[in-house]
Structures are given as C-alpha cells and as structure tokens.
N, C-alpha and C. Protein backbone atom coordinates (compact mmCIF):
# COMPACT_ATOMS: atom_id res chain seq x y z
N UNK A 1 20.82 112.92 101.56
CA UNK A 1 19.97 111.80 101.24
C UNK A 1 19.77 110.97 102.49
N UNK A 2 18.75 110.23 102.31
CA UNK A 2 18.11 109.79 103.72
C UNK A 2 17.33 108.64 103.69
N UNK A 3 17.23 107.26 104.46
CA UNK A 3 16.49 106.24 104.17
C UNK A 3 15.50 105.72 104.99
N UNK A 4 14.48 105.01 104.77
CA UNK A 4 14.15 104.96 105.77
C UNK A 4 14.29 103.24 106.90
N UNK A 5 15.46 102.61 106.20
CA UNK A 5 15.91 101.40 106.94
C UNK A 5 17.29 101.44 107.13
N UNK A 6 17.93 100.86 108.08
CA UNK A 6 19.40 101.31 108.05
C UNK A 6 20.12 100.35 107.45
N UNK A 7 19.61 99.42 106.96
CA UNK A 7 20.31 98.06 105.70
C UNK A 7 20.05 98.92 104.27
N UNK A 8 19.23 99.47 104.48
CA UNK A 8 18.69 100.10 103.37
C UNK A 8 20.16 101.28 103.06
N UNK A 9 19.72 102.28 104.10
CA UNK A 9 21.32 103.21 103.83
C UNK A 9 22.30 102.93 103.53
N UNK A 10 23.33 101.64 104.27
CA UNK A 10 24.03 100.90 104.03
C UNK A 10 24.45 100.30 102.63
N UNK A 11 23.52 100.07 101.97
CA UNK A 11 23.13 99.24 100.68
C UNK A 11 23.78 100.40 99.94
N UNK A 12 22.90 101.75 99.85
CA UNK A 12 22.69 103.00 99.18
C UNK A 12 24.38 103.41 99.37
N UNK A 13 24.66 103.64 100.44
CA UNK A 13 26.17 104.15 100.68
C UNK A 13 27.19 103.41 99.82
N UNK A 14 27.07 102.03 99.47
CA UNK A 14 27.95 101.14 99.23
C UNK A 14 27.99 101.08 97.77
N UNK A 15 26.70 101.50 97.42
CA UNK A 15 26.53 101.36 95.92
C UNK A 15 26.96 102.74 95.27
N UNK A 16 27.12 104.35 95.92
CA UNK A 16 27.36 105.09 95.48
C UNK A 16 28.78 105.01 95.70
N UNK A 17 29.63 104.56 96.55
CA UNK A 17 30.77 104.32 96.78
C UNK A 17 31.60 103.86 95.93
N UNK A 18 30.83 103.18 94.85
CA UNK A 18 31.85 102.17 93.93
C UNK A 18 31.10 102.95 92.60
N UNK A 19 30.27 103.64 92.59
CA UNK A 19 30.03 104.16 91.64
C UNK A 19 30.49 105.35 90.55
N UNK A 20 30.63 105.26 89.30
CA UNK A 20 31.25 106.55 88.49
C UNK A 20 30.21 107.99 88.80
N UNK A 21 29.24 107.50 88.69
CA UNK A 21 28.01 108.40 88.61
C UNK A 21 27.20 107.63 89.22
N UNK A 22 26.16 109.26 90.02
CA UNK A 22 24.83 108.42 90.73
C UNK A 22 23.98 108.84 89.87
N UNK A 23 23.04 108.44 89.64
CA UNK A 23 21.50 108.66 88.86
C UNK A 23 20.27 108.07 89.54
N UNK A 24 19.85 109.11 90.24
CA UNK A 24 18.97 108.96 91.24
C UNK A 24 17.23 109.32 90.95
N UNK A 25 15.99 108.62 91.13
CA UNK A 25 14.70 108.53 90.66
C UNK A 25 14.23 109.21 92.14
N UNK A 26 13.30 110.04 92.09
CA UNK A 26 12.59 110.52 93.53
C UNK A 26 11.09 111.47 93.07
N UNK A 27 10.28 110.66 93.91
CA UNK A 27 8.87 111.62 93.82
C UNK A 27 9.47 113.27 93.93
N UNK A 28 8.89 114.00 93.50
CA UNK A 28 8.86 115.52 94.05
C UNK A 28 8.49 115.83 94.98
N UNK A 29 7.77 114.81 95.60
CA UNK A 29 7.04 115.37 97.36
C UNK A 29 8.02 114.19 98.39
N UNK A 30 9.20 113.77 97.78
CA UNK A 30 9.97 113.51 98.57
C UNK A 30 11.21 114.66 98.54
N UNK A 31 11.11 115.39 97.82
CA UNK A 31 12.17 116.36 98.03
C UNK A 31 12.14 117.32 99.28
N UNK A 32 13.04 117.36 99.83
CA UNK A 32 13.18 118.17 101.40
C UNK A 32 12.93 117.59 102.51
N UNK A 33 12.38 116.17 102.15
CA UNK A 33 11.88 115.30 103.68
C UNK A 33 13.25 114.73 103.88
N UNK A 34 13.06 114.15 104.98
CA UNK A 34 14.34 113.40 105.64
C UNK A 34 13.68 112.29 106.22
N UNK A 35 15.07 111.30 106.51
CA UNK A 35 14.21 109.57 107.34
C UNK A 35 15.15 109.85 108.64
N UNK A 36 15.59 108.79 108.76
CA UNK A 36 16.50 108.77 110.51
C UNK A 36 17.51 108.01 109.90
N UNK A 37 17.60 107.83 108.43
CA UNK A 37 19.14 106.68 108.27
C UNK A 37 19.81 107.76 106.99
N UNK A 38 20.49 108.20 107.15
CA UNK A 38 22.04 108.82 106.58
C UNK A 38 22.53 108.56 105.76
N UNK A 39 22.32 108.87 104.74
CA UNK A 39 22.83 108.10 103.28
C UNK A 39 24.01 109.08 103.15
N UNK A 40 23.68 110.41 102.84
CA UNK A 40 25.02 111.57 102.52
C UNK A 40 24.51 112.42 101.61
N UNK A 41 25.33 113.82 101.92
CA UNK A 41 24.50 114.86 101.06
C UNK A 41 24.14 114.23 99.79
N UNK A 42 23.08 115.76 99.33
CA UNK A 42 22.62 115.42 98.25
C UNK A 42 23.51 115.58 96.92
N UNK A 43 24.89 116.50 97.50
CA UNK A 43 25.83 116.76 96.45
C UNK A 43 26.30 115.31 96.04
N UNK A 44 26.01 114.49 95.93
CA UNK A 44 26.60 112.63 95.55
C UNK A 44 25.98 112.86 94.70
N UNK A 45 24.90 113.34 94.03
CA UNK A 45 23.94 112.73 93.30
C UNK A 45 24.63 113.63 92.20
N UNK A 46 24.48 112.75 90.97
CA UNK A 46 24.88 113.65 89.83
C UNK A 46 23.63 114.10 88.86
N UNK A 47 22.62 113.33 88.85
CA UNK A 47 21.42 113.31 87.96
C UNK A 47 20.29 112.92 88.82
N UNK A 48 19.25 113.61 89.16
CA UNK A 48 18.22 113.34 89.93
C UNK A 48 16.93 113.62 88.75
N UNK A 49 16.18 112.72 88.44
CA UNK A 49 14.99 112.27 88.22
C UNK A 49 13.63 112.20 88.60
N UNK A 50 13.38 113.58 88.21
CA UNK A 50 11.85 114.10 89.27
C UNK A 50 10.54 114.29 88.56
N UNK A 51 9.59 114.68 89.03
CA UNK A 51 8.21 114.94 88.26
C UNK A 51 7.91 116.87 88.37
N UNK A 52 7.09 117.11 87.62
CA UNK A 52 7.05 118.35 87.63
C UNK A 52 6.52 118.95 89.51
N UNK A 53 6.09 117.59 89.85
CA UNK A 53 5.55 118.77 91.45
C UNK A 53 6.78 118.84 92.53
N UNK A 54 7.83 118.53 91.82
CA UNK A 54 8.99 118.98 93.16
C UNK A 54 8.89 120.85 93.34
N UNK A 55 9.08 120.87 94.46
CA UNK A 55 9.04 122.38 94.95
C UNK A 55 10.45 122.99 94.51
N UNK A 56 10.07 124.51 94.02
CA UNK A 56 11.42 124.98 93.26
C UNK A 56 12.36 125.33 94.27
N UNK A 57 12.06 125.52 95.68
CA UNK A 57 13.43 126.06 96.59
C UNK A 57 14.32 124.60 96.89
N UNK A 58 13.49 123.43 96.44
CA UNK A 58 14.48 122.48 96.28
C UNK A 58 15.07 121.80 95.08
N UNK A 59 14.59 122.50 94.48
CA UNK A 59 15.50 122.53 92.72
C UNK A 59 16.61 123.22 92.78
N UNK A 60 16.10 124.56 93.28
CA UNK A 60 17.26 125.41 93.46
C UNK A 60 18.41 124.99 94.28
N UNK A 61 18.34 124.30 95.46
CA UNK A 61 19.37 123.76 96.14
C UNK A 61 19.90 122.94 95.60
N UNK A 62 19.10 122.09 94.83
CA UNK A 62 20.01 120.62 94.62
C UNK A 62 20.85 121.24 93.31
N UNK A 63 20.30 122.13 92.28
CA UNK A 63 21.10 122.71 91.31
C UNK A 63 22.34 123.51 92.00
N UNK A 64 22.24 124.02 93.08
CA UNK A 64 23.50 124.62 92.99
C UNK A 64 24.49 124.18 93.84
N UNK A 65 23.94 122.59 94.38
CA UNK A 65 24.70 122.12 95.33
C UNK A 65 25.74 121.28 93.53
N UNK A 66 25.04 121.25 92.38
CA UNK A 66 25.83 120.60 91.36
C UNK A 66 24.57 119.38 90.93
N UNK A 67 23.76 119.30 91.51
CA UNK A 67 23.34 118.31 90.51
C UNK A 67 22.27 118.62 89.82
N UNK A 68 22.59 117.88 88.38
CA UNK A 68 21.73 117.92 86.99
C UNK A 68 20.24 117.53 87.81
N UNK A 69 19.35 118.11 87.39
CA UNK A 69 18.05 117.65 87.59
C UNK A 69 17.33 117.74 86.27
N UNK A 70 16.62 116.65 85.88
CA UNK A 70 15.64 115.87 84.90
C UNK A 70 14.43 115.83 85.20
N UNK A 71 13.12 116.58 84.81
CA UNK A 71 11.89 116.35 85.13
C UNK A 71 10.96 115.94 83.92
N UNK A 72 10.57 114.78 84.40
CA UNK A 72 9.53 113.81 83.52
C UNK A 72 8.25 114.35 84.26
C-alpha cells in the first residue's frame, strides 16, 4: 500500500497499527499503482472493497497474499 502524502502514510500506518482488522475502500484502477509514500504490504489489509473494473492479476495477488476482496 502506498500514499500519495507522507502525513498521509503516517496517519495510514498508525491507524492500521492499533487496529483489529483493516477494511480498506479502493477504485479498481487504483489497483497495482504505487505513490512514493510506504504505507506496507498489501497483506495488512484484511477486506478490500472494490468495483467490478479492478484487473484480475490483481485480485489474484491480493487473494492469495490473504485478503478477502468485496466487489460492489
């Protein structure tokens, strides 16, 4: 995972840090891009929240890195 402010990452890091579970919202045409700020793999995420146009070689990764994916 990846941001594109580094208060922003920070924020993101801190909040998954204290968290039981992540449950994460993302366009499908943000799947596979990257920013320049470092949040941490995508294996953190437990539930990701997508639309039908995410591309399947990144379904496939994020499923077998472990996380549930949900498409609205």
């Amino acid at each position: 995972m990846t941001a594109y402010d580094l208060d922003e990452a920070s924020v993101k890091k801190a909040v998954i840090a204290s968290a039981r579970r992540v449950i994460a919202a993302a366009d499908g045409t943000k799947l596979g891009r990257t920013a320049h700020a470092y949040v941490g793999p995508s294996s953190l995420v437990d539930i990701l929240v997508t639309d039908s146009g995410a591309p399947s070689a990144e379904i496939t990764a994020l499923e077998s890195g472990g996380t549930r994916l949900e498409t609205v």
